[in-house]
Protein backbone atom coordinates (compact mmCIF):
# COMPACT_ATOMS: atom_id res chain seq x y z
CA UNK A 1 4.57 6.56 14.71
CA UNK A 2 6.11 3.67 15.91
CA UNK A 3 7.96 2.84 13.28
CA UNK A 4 11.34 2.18 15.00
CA UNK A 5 10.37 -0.53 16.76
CA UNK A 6 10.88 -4.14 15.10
CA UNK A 7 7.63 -5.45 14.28
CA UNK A 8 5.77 -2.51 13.48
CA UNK A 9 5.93 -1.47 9.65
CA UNK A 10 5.17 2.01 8.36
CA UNK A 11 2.45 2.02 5.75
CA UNK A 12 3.03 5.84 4.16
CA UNK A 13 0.51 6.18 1.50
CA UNK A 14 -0.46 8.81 -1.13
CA UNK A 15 1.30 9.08 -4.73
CA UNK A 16 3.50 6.25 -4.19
CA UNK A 17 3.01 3.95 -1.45
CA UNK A 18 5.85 3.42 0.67
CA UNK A 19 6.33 -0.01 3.33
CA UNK A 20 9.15 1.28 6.38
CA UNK A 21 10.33 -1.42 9.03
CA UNK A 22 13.07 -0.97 11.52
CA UNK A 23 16.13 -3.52 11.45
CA UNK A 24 19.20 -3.56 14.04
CA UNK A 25 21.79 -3.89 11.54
CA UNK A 26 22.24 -3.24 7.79
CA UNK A 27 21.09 -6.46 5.43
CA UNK A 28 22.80 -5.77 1.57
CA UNK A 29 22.34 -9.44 0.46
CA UNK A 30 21.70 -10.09 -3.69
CA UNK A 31 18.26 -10.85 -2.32
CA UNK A 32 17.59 -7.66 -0.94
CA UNK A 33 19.02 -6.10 -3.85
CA UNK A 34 17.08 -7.77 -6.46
CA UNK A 35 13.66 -7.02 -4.47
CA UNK A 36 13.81 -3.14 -5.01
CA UNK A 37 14.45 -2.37 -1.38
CA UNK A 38 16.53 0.20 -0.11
CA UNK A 39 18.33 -0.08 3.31
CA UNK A 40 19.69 3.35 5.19
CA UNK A 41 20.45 4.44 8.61
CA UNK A 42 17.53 5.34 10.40
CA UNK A 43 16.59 8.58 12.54
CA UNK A 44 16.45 6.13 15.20
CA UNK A 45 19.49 5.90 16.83
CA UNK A 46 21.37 2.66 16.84
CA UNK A 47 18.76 1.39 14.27
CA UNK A 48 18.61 1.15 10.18
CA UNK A 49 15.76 1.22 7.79
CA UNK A 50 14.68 -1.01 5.27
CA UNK A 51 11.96 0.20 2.75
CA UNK A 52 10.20 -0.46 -0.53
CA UNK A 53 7.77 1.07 -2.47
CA UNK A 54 5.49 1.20 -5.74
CA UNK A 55 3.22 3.52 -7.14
CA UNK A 56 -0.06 3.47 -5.45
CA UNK A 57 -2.56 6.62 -4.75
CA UNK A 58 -2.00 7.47 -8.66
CA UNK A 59 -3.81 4.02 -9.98
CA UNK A 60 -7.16 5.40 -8.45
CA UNK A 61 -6.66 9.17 -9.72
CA UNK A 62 -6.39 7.65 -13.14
CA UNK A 63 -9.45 4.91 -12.42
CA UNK A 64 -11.60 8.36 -10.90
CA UNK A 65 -10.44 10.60 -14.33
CA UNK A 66 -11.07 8.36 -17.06
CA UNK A 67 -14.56 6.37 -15.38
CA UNK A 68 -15.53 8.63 -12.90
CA UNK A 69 -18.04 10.83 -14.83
CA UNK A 70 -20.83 9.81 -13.40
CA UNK A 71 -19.61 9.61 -9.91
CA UNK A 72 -18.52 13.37 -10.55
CA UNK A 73 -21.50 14.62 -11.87
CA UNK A 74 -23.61 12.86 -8.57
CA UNK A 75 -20.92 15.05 -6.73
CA UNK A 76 -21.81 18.32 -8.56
CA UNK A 77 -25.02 17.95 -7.81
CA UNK A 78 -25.48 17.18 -4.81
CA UNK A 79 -22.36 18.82 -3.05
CA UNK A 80 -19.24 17.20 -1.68
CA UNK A 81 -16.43 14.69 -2.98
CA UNK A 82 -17.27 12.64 -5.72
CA UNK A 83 -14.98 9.92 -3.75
CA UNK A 84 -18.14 8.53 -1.53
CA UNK A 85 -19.82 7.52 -4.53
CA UNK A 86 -17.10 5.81 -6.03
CA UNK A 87 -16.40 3.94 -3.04
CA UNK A 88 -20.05 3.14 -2.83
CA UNK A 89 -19.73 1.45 -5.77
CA UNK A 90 -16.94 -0.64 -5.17
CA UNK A 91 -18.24 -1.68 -2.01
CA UNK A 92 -21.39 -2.79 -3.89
CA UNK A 93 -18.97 -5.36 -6.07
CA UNK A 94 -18.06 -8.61 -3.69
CA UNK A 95 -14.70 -9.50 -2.18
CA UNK A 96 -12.89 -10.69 -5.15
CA UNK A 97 -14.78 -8.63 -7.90
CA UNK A 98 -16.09 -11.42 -9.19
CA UNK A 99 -13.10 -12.46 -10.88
CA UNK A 100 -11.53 -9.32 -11.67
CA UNK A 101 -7.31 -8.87 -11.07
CA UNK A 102 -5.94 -5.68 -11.85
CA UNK A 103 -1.83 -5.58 -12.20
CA UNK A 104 -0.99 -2.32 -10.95
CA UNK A 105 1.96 -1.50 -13.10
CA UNK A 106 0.59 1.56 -14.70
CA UNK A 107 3.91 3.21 -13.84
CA UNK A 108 5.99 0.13 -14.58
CA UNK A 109 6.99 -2.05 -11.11
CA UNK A 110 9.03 -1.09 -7.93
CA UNK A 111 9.29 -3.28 -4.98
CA UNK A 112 9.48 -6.12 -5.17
CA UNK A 113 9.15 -6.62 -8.39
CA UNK A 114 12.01 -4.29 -10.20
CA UNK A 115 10.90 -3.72 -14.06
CA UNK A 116 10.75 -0.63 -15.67
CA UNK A 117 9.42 -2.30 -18.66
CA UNK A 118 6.17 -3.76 -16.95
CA UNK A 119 2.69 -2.79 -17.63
CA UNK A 120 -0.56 -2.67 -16.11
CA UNK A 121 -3.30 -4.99 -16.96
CA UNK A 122 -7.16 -6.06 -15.95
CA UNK A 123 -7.42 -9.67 -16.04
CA UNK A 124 -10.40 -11.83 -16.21
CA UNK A 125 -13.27 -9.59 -17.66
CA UNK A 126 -16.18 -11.03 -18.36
CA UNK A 127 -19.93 -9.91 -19.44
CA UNK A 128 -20.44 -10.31 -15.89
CA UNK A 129 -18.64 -7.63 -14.41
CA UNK A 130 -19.63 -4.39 -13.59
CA UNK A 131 -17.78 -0.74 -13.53
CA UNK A 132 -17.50 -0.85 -9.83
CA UNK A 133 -15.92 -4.39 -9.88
CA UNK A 134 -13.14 -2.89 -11.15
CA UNK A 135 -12.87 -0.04 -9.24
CA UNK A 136 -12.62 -2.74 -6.26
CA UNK A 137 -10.44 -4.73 -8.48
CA UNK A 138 -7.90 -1.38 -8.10
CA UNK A 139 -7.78 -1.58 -4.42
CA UNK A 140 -7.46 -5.07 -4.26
CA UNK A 141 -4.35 -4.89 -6.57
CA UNK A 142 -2.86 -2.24 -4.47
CA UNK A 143 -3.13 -4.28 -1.69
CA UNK A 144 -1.96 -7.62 -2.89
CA UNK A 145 1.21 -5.28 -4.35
CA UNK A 146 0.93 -4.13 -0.31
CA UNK A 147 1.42 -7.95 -0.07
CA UNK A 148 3.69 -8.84 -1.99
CA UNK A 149 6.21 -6.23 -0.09
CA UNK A 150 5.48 -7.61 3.12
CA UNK A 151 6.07 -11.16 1.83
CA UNK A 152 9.36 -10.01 0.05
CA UNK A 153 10.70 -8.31 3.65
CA UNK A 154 9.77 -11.87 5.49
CA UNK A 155 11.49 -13.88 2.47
CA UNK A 156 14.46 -11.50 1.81
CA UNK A 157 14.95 -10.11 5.63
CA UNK A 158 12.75 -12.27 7.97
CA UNK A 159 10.56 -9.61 9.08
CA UNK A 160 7.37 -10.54 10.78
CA UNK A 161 5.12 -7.70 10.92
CA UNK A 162 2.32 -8.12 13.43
CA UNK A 163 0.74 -4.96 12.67
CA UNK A 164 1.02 -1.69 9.99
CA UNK A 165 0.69 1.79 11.36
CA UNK A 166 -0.81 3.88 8.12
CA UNK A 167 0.00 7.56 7.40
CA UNK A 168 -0.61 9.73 4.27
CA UNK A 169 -4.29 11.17 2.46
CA UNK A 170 -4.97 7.52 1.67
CA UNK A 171 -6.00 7.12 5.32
CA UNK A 172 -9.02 8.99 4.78
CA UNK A 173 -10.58 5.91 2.95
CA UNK A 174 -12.03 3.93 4.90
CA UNK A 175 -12.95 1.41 2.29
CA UNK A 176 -9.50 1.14 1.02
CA UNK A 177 -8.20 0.60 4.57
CA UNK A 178 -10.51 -2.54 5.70
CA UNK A 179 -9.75 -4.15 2.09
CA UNK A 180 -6.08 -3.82 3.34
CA UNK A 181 -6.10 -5.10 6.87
CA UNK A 182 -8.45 -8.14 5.11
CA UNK A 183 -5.50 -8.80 1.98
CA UNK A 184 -2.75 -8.76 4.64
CA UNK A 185 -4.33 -10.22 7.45
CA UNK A 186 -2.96 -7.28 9.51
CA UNK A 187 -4.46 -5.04 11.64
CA UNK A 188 -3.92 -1.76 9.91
CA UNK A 189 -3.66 1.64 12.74
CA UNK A 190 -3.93 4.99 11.80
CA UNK A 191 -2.88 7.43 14.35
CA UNK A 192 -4.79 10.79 15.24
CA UNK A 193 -2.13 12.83 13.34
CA UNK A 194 -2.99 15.39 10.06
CA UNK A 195 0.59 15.64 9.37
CA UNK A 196 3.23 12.51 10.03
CA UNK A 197 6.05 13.90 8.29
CA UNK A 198 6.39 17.81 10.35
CA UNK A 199 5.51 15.61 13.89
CA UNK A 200 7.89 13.42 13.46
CA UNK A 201 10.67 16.43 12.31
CA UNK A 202 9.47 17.86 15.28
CA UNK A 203 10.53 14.58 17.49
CA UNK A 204 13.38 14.79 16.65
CA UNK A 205 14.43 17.98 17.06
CA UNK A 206 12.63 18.02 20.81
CA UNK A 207 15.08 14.73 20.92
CA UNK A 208 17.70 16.43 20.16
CA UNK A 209 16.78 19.67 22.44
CA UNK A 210 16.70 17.46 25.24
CA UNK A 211 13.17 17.95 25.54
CA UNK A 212 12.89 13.92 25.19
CA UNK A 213 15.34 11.80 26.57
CA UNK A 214 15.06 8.91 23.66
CA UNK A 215 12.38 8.53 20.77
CA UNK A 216 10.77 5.66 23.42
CA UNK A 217 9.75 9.07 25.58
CA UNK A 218 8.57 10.82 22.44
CA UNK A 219 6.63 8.23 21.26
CA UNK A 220 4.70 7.79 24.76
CA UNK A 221 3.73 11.15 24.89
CA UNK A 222 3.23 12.87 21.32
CA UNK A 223 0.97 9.30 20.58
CA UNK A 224 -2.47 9.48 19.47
CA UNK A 225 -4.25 6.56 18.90
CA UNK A 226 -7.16 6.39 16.01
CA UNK A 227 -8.71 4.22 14.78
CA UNK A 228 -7.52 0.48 14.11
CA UNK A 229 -9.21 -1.62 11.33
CA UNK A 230 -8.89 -5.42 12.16
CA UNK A 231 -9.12 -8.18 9.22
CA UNK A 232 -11.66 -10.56 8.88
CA UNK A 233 -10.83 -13.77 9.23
CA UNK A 234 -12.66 -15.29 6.45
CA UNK A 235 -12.00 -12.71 3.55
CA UNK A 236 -8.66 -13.09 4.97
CA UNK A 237 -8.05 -16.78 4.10
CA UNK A 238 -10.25 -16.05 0.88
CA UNK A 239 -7.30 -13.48 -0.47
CA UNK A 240 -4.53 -15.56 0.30
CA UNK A 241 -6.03 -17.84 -1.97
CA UNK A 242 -6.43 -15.14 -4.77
CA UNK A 243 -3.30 -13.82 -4.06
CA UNK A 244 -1.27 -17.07 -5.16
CA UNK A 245 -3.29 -16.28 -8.42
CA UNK A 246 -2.29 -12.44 -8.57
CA UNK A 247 1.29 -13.68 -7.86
CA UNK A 248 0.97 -15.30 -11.76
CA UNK A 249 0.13 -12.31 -13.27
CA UNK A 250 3.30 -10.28 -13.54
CA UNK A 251 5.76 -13.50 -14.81
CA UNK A 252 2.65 -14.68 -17.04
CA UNK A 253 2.12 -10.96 -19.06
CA UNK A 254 6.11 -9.85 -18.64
CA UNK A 255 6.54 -11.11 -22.48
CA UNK A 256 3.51 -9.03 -23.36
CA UNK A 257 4.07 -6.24 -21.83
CA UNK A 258 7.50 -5.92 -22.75
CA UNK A 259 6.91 -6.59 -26.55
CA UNK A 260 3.59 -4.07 -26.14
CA UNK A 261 6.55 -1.27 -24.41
CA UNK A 262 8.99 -1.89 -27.12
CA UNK A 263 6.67 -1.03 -29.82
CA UNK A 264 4.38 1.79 -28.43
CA UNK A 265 6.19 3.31 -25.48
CA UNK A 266 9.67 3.81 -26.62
């Protein structure tokens, strides 16, 4: 998908949620290390892979199971996915969910924050704020965690992404897709493809059959462009600002959480 080109940075998201960039040769610095990364020869020839991920996909399967009942039931009756209704309603809440953070460490923290003992956390609840401000508070943590990754690869490897190219279920929502272009200020792509992982198995082995003379030639003509969501310039510059705040919320609740894991999860 274009992911072994510099530049470009693969955005593979369902369970986990896993950030992919091309690099020309192999960077094993303390930095690196320390980040959560992981850095491997790449299919590509000539080329190595640096990538980091966290636990994504499974922070809005728990939201939709434990405060999705109503959402469900709407479903049931009226046919369908209960999803579209529980995107409705965090597209109802504004960009920031009016003051809601969500930490999403409900499976402790991968990349680039490395801490097995971390926990997830909703941070500034009020009487204000309504179920589907913190649905949108969710997505907005994934995406700041989305972030935080590319930040980490600019800081630790001095990638530059101009772009993501998105793959996995979690391309289906659309929602969760715009909120992610507008966090990172990237435009996000998501190829016509059902299926990343068998076309790109396939690549290779036409590659190697000689039915392509480089992945350049494969790319060109197994390509299928779909549909690209651009960021907004304004909620753009509006979550950079919140994100310098989100960026205090693992070092500020470490102590916490690790006291809280200690006593009730060992």
């Amino acid at each position: 998908m274009g992911a072994f080109k510099p530049g470009v940075v693969l955005d593979v998201t369902r369970n986990w949620e896993i950030m992919l960039t091309t690099i020309g040769a192999p960077v094993l610095t303390p930095a690196v290390q320390q980040m959560g990364a992981t850095v491997e020869t790449h299919v590509a020839r000539d080329q190595y892979a640096v990538w980091g991920g966290a636990v994504a996909s499974d922070m809005l399967e728990w939201y939709r199971h434990e405060f999705g009942s109503e959402a469900r039931q709407q479903a049931e009756k009226e046919g369908g996915s209960d999803w579209p209704y529980l995107m409705a309603e965090a597209g109802a809440s504004p960009a920031g969910a009016r003051g809601v953070m969500f930490l999403p460490h409900l499976s402790a923290a991968g990349c680039p924050v490395v801490d097995a003992r971390s926990l997830g956390a909703f941070v500034g609840l009020s009487n204000f704020v309504h179920r589907g401000d913190m649905l949108r508070a969710v997505i907005e943590g994934l995406d700041y965690q989305v972030k935080d990754i590319l930040v980490s690869f600019q800081a630790g490897l001095g990638i530059l992404p101009d772009r993501l190219v998105a793959v996995g279920g979690a391309t289906r929502n659309a929602f969760w897709m715009q909120n992610k272009a507008d966090v990172t200020g990237l435009p996000i792509e998501v190829p016509e493809v059902e299926e990343a992982t068998p076309l790109g198995a396939a690549i290779l082995a036409g590659i190697g059959a000689g039915l392509y003379r480089d992945e350049q030639q494969a790319f060109e003509r197994v390509y299928r462009p779909g549909k690209t969501y651009q960021p907004s310039g304004l909620l753009s510059s509006r979550y950079s600002e919140w994100y310098a705040v989100y960026r205090q919320l693992y070092p500020a609740l470490k102590p916490v959480s690790h006291c809280l894991y200690e006593k009730f999860l060992v």
